[in-house]
N, C-alpha and C. Protein backbone atom coordinates (compact mmCIF):
# COMPACT_ATOMS: atom_id res chain seq x y z
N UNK A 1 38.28 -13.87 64.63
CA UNK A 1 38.31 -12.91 63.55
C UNK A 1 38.80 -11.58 64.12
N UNK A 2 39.21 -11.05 63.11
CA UNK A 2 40.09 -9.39 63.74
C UNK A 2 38.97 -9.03 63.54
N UNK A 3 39.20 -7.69 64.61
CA UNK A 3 38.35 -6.65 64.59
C UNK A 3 37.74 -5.75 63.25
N UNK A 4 38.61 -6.08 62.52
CA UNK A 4 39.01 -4.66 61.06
C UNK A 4 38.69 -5.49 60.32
N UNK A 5 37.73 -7.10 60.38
CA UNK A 5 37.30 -7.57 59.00
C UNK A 5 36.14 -8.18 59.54
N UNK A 6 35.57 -7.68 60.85
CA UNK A 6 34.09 -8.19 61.11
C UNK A 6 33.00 -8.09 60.04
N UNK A 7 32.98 -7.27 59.52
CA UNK A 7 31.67 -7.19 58.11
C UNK A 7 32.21 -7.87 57.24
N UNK A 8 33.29 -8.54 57.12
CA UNK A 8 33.44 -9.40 56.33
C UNK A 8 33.48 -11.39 56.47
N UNK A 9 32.15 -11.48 56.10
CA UNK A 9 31.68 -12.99 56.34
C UNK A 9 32.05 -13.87 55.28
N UNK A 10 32.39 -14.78 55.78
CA UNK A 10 33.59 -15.91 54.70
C UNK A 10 32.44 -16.67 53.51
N UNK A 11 30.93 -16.81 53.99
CA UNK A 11 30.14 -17.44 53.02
C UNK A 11 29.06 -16.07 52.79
N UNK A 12 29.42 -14.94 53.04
CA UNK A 12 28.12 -14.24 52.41
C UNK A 12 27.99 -14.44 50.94
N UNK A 13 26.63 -14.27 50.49
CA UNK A 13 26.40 -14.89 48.82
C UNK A 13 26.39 -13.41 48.85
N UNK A 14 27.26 -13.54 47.18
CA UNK A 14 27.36 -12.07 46.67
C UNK A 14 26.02 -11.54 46.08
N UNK A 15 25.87 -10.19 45.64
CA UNK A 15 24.51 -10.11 45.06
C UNK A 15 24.40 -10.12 43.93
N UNK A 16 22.83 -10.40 43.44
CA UNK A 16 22.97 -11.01 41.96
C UNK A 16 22.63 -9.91 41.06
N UNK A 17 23.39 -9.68 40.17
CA UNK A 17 23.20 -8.42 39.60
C UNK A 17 22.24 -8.68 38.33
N UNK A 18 21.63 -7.70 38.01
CA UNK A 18 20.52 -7.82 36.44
C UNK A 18 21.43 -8.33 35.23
N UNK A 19 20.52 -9.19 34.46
CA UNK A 19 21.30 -9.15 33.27
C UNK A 19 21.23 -8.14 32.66
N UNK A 20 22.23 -7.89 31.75
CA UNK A 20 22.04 -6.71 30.28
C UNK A 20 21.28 -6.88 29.27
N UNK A 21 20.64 -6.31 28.92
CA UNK A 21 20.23 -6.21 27.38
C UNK A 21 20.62 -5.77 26.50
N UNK A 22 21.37 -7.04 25.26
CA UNK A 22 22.12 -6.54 24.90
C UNK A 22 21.18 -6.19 23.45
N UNK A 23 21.66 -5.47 22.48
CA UNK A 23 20.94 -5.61 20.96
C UNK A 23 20.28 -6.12 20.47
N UNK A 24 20.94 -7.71 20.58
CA UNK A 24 20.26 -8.93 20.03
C UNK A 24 19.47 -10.24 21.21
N UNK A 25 19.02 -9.09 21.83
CA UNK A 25 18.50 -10.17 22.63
C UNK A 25 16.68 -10.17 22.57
N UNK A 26 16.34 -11.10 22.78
CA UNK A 26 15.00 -11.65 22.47
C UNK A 26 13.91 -10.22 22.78
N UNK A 27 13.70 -9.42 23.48
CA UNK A 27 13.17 -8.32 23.69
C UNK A 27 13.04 -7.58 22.77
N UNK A 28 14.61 -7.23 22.29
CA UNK A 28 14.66 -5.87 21.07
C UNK A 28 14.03 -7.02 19.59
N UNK A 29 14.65 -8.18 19.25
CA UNK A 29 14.01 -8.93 18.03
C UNK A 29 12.59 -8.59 18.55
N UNK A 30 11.93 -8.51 19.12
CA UNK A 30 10.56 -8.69 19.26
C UNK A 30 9.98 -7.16 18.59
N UNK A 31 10.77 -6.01 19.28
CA UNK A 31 10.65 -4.93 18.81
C UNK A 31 10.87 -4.86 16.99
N UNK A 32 11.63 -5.27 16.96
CA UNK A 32 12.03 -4.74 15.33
C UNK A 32 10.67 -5.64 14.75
N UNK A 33 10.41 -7.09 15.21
CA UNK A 33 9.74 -7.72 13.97
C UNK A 33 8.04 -6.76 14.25
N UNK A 34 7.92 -6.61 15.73
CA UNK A 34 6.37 -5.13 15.63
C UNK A 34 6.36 -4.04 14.95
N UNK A 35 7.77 -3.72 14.54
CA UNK A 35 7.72 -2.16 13.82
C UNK A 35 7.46 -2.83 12.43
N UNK A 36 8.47 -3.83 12.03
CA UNK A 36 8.26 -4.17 10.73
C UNK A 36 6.78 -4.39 10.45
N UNK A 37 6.31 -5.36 11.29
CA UNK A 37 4.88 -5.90 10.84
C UNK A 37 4.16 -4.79 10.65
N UNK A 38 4.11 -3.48 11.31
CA UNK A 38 3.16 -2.18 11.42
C UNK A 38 3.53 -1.57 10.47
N UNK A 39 4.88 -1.34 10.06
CA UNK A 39 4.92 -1.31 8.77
C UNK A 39 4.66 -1.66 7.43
N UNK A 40 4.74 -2.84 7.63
CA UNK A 40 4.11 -3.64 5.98
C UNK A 40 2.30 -3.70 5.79
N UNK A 41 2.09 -3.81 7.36
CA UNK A 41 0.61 -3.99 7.37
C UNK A 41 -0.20 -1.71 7.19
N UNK A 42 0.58 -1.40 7.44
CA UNK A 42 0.43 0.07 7.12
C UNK A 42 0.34 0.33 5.69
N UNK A 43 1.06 -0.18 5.29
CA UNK A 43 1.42 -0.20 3.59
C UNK A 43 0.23 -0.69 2.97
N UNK A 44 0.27 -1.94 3.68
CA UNK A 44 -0.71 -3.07 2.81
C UNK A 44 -2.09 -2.39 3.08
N UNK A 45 -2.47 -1.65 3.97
CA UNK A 45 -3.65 -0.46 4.02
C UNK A 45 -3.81 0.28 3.43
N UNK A 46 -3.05 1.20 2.56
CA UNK A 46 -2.76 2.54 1.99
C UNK A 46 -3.55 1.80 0.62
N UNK A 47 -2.67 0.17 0.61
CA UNK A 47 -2.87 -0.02 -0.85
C UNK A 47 -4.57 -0.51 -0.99
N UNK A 48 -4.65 -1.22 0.04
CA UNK A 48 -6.57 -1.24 0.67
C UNK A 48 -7.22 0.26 0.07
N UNK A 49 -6.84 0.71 0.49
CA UNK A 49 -7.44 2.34 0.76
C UNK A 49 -7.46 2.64 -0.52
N UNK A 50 -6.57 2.72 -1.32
CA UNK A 50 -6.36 2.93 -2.21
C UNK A 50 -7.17 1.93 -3.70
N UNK A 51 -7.54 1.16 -3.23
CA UNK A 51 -8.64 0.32 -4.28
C UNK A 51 -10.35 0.51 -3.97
N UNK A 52 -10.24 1.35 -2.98
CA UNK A 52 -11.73 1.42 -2.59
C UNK A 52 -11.74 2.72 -3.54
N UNK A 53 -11.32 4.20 -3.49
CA UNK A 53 -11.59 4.95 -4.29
C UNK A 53 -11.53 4.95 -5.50
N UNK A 54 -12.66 5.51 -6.24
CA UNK A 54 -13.25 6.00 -7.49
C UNK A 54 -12.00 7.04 -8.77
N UNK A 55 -11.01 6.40 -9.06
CA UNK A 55 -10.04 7.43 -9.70
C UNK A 55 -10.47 7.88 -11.53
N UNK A 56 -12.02 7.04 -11.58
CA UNK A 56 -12.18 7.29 -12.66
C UNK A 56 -13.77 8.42 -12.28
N UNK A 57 -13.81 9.57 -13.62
CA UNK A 57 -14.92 10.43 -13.86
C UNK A 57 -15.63 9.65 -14.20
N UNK A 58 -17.52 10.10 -14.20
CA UNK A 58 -18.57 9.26 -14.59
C UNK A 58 -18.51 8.83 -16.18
N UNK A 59 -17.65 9.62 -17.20
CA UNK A 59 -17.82 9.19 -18.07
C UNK A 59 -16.64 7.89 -18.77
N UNK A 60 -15.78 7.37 -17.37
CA UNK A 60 -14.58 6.09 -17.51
C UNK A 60 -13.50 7.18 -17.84
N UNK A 61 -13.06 8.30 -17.86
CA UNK A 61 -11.78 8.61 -18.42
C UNK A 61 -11.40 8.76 -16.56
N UNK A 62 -10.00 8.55 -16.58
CA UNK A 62 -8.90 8.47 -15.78
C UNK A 62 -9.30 10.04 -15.01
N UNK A 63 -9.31 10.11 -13.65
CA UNK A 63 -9.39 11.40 -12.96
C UNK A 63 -7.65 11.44 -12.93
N UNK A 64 -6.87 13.14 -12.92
CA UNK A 64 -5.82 13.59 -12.47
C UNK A 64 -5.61 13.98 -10.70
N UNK A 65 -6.32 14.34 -10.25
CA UNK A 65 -6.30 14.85 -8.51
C UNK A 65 -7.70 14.55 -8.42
N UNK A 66 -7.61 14.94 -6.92
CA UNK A 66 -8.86 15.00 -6.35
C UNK A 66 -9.70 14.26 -6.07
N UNK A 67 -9.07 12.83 -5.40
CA UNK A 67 -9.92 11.79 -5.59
C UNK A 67 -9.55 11.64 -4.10
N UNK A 68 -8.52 12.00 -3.39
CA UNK A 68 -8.22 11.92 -1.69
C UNK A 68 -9.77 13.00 -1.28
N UNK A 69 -10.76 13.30 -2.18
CA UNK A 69 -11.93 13.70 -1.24
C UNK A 69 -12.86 13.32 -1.32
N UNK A 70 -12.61 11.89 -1.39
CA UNK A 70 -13.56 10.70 -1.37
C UNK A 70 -13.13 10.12 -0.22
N UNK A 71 -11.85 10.35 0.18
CA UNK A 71 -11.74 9.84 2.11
C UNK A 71 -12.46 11.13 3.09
N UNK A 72 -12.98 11.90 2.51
CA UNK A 72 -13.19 12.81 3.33
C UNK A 72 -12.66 13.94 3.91
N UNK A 73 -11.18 14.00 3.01
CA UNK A 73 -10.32 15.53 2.98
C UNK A 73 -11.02 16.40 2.43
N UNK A 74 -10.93 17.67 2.54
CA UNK A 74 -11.06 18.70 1.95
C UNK A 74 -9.94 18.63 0.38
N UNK A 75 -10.46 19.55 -0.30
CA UNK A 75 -9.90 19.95 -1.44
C UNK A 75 -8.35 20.58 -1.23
N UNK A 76 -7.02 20.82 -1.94
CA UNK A 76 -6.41 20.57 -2.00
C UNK A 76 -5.67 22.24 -1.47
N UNK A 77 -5.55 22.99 -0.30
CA UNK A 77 -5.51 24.65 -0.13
C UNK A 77 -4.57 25.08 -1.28
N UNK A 78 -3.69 24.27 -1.31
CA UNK A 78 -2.41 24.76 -2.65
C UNK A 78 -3.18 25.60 -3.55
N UNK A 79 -4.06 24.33 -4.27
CA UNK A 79 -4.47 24.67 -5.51
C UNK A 79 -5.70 25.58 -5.43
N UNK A 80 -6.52 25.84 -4.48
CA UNK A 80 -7.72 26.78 -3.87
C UNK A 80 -6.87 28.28 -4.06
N UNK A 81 -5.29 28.58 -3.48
CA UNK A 81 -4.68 30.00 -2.80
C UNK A 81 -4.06 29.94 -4.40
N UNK A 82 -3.62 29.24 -4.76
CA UNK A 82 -1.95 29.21 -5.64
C UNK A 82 -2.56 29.06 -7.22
N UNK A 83 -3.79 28.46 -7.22
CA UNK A 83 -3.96 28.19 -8.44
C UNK A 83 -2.95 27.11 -9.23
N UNK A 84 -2.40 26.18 -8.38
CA UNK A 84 -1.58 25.50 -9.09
C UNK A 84 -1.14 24.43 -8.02
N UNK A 85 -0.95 23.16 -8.92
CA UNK A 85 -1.22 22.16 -7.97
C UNK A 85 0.20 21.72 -6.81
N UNK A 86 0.09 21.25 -5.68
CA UNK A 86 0.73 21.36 -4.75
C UNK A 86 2.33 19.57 -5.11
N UNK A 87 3.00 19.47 -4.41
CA UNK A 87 3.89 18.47 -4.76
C UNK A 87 3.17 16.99 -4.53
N UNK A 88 1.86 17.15 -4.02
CA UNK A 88 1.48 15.52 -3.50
C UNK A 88 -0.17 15.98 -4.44
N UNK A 89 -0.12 15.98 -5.44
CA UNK A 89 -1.22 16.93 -5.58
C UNK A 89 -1.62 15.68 -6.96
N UNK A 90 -2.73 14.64 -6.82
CA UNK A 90 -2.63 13.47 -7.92
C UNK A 90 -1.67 12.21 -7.27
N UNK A 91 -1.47 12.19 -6.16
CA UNK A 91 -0.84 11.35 -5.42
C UNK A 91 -1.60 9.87 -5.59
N UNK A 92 -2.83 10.48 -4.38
CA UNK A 92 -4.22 9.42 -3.88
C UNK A 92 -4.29 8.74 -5.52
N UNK A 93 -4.75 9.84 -6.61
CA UNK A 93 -5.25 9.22 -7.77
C UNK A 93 -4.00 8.35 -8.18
N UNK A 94 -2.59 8.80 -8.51
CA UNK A 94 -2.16 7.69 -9.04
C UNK A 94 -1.85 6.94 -7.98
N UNK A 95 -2.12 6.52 -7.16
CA UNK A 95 -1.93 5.18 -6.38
C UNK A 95 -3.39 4.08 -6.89
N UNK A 96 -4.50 4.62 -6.84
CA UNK A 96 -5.82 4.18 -7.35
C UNK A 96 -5.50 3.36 -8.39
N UNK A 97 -5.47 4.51 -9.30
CA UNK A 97 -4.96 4.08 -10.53
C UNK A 97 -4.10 2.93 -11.14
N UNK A 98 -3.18 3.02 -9.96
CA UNK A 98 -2.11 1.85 -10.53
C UNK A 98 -2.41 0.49 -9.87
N UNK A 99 -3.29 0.87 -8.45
CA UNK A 99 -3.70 -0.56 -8.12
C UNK A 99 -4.88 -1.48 -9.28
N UNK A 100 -5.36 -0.57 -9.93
CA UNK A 100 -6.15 -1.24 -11.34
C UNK A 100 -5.80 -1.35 -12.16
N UNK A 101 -4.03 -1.55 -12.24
CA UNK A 101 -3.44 -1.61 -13.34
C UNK A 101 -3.27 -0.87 -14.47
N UNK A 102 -4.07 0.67 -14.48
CA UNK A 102 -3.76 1.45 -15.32
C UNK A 102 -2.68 2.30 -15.27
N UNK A 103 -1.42 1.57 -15.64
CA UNK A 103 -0.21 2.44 -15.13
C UNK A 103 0.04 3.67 -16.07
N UNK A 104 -0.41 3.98 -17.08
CA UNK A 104 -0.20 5.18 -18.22
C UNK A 104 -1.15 6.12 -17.87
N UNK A 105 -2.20 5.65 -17.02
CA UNK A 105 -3.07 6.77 -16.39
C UNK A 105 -2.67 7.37 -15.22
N UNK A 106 -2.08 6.17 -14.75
CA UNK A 106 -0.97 6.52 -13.19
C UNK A 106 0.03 7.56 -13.30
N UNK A 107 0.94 7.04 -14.13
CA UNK A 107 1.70 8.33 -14.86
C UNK A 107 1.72 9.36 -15.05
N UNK A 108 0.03 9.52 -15.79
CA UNK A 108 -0.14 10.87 -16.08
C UNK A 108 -0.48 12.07 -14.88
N UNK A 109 -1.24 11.47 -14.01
CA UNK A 109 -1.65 11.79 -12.61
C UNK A 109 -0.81 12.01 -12.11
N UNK A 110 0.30 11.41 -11.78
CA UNK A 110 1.44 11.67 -10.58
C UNK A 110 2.71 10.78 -10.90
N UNK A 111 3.48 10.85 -12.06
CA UNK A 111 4.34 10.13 -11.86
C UNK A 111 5.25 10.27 -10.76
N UNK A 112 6.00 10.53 -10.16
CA UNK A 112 6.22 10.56 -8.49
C UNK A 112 5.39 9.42 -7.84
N UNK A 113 4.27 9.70 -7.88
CA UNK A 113 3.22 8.38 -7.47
C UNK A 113 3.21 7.33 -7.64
N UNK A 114 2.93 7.07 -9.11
CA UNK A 114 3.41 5.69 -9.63
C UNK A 114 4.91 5.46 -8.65
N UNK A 115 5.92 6.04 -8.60
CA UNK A 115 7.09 5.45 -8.61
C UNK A 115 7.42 5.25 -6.74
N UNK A 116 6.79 6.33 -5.69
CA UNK A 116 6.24 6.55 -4.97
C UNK A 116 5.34 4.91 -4.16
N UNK A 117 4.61 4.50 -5.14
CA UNK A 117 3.50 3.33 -4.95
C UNK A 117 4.53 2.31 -4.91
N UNK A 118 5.01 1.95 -6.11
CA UNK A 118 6.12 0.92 -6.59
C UNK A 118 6.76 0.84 -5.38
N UNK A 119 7.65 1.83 -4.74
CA UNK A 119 8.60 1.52 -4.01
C UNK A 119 7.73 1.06 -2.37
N UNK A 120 6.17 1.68 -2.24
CA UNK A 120 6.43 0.75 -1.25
C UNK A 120 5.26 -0.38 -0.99
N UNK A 121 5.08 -0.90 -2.29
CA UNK A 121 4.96 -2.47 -2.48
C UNK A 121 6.24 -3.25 -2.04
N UNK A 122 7.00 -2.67 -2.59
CA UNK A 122 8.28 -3.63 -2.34
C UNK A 122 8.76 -3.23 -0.68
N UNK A 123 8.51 -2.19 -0.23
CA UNK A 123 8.73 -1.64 1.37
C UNK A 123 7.96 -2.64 1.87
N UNK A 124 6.61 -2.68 1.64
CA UNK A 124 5.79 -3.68 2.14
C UNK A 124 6.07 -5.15 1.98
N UNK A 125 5.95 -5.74 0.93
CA UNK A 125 6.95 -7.07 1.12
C UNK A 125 8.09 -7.41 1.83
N UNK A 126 8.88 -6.26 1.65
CA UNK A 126 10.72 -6.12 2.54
C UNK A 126 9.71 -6.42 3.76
N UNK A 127 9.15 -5.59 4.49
CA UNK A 127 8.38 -5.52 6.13
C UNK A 127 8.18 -6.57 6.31
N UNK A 128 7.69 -7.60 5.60
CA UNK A 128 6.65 -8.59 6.08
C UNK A 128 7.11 -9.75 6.47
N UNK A 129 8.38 -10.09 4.85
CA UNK A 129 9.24 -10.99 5.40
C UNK A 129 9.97 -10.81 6.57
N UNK A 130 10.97 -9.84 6.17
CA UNK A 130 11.79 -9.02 7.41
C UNK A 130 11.18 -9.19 8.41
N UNK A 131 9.86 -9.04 9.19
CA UNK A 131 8.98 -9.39 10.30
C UNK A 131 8.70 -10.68 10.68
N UNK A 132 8.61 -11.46 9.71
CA UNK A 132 8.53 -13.19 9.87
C UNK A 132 9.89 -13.41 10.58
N UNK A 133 11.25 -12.78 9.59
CA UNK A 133 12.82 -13.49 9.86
C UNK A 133 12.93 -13.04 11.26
N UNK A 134 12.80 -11.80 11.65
CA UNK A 134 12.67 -10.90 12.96
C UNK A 134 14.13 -10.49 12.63
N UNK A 135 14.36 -10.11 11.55
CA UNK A 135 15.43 -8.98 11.80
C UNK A 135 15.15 -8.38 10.48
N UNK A 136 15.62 -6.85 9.82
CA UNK A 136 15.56 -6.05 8.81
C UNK A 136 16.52 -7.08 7.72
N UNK A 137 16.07 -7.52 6.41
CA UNK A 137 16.53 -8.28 5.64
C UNK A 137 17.88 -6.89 4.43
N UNK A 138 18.65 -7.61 4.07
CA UNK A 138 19.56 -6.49 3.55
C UNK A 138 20.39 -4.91 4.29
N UNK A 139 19.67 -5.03 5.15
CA UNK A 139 20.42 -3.90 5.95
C UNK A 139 21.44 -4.10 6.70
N UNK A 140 22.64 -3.43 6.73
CA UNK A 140 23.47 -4.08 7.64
C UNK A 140 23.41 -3.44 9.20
N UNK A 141 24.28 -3.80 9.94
CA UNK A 141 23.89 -3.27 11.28
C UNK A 141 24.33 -2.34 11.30
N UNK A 142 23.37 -1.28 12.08
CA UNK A 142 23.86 0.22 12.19
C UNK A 142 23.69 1.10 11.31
N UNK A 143 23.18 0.52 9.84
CA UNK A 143 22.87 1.22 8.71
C UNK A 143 21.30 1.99 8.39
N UNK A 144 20.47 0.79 9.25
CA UNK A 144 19.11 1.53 8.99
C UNK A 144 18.77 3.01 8.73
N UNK A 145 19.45 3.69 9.88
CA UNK A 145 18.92 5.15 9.88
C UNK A 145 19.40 5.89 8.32
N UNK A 146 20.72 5.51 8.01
CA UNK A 146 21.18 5.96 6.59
C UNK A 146 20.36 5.91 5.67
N UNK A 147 20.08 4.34 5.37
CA UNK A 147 18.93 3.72 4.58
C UNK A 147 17.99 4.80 4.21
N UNK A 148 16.99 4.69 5.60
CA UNK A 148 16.18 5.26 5.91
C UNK A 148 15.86 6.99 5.60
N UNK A 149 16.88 7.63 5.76
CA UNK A 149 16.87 8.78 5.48
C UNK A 149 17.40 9.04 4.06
N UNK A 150 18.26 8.09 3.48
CA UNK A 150 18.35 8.30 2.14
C UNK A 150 17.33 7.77 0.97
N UNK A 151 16.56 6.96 1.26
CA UNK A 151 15.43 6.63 0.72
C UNK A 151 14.00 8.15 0.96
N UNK A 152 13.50 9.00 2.02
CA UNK A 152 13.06 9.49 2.07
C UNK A 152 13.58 10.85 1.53
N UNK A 153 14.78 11.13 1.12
CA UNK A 153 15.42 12.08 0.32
C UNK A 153 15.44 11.86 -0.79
N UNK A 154 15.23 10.68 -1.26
CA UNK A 154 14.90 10.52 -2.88
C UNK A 154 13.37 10.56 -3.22
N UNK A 155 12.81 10.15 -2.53
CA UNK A 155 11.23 10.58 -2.59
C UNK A 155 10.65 12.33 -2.28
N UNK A 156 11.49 12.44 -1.64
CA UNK A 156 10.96 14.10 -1.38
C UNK A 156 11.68 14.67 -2.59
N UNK A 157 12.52 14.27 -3.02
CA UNK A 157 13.67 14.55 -4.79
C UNK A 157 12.52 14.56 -5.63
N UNK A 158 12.17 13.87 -5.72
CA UNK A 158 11.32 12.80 -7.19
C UNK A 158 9.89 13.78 -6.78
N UNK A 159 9.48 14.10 -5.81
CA UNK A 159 8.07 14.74 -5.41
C UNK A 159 8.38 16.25 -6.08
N UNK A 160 9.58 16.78 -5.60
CA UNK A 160 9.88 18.45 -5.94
C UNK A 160 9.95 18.52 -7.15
N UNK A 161 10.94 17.66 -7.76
CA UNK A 161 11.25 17.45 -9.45
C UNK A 161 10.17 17.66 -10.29
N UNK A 162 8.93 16.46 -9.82
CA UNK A 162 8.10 16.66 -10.38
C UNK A 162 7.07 17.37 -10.16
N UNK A 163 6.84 17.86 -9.16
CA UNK A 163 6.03 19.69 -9.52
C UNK A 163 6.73 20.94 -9.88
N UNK A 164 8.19 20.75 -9.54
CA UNK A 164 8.54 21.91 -10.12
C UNK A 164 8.72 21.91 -12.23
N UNK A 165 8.43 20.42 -12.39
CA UNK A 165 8.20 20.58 -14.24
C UNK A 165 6.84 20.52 -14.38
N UNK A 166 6.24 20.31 -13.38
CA UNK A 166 4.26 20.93 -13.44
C UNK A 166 4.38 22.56 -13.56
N UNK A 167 4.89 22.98 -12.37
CA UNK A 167 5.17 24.61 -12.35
C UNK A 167 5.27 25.10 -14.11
N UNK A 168 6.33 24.90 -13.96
CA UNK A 168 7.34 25.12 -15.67
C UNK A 168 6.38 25.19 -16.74
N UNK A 169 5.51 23.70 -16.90
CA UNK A 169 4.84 23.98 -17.58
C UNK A 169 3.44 24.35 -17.87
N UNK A 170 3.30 24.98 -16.61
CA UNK A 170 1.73 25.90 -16.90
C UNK A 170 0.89 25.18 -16.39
């Protein structure tokens, strides 16, 4: 052998380099179907949570707010400083509400809420399956974050809308 190719040995084994991880590989599916599941099972709590409290007064008529201080919140500072109720303000109640099927009482409480609730029953179902399949069902790739942020811009829409025609009307 020449001098000028001694470090170079005719059977050295090359070295074995790491695989990649790519997107779709068994690791990240594992990830998406844990977020999903924590998701739907988050949901499916709220709506738990939400059948344990009392949304009706002692005498059966439908309460409007103030029933999130039966989890042990305080009262609502908006409406304590402002005298007027805040954008999530009848939220807790119409979620109550609509899990007992009184959706015209739901309504009246928080429509935002009602519609608010609705959407994530169906968030929660989307999660659950979507978590079984182990991938996000209907979304295409790369789209989530869009989704995602355009869905929480229509809810924060629908929340302002409707206190600012609470405002309006007194």
């Amino acid at each position: 052998m020449r001098p000028e190719n001694q470090d170079m040995e005719v059977n050295k084994p090359l070295p074995l380099a790491r695989p990649v991880q790519r997107p779709g590989s068994p690791r990240t599916g594992l990830i998406v179907r844990l977020v999903l599941l924590v998701v739907g099972v988050g949901l499916a709590g709220v709506f738990v949570v939400a059948g344990f409290v009392n949304p009706y007064h002692p005498d059966g008529t439908p309460k409007r707010m103030a029933t999130h201080m039966q989890l042990g919140m305080p009262a609502c500072n908006f409406v304590l400083l402002a005298g007027k109720p805040c954008p999530s303000c009848g939220m807790t109640t119409s979620f109550a509400l609509l899990v007992r099927g009184d959706v015209a009482a739901s309504l009246a409480a928080n429509w935002a809420g009602t519609v608010i609730a609705l959407l994530w029953a169906l968030t929660m179902v989307w999660a659950l399956i979507s978590a079984a399949r182990g991938r996000p069902l209907g979304i295409p790739k790369g789209r989530g974050e869009v989704i995602l942020t355009l869905v929480v811009g229509i809810v924060l829409m629908l929340m302002l809308l409707r206190w600012g025609i609470v405002l309006l009307q007194g």
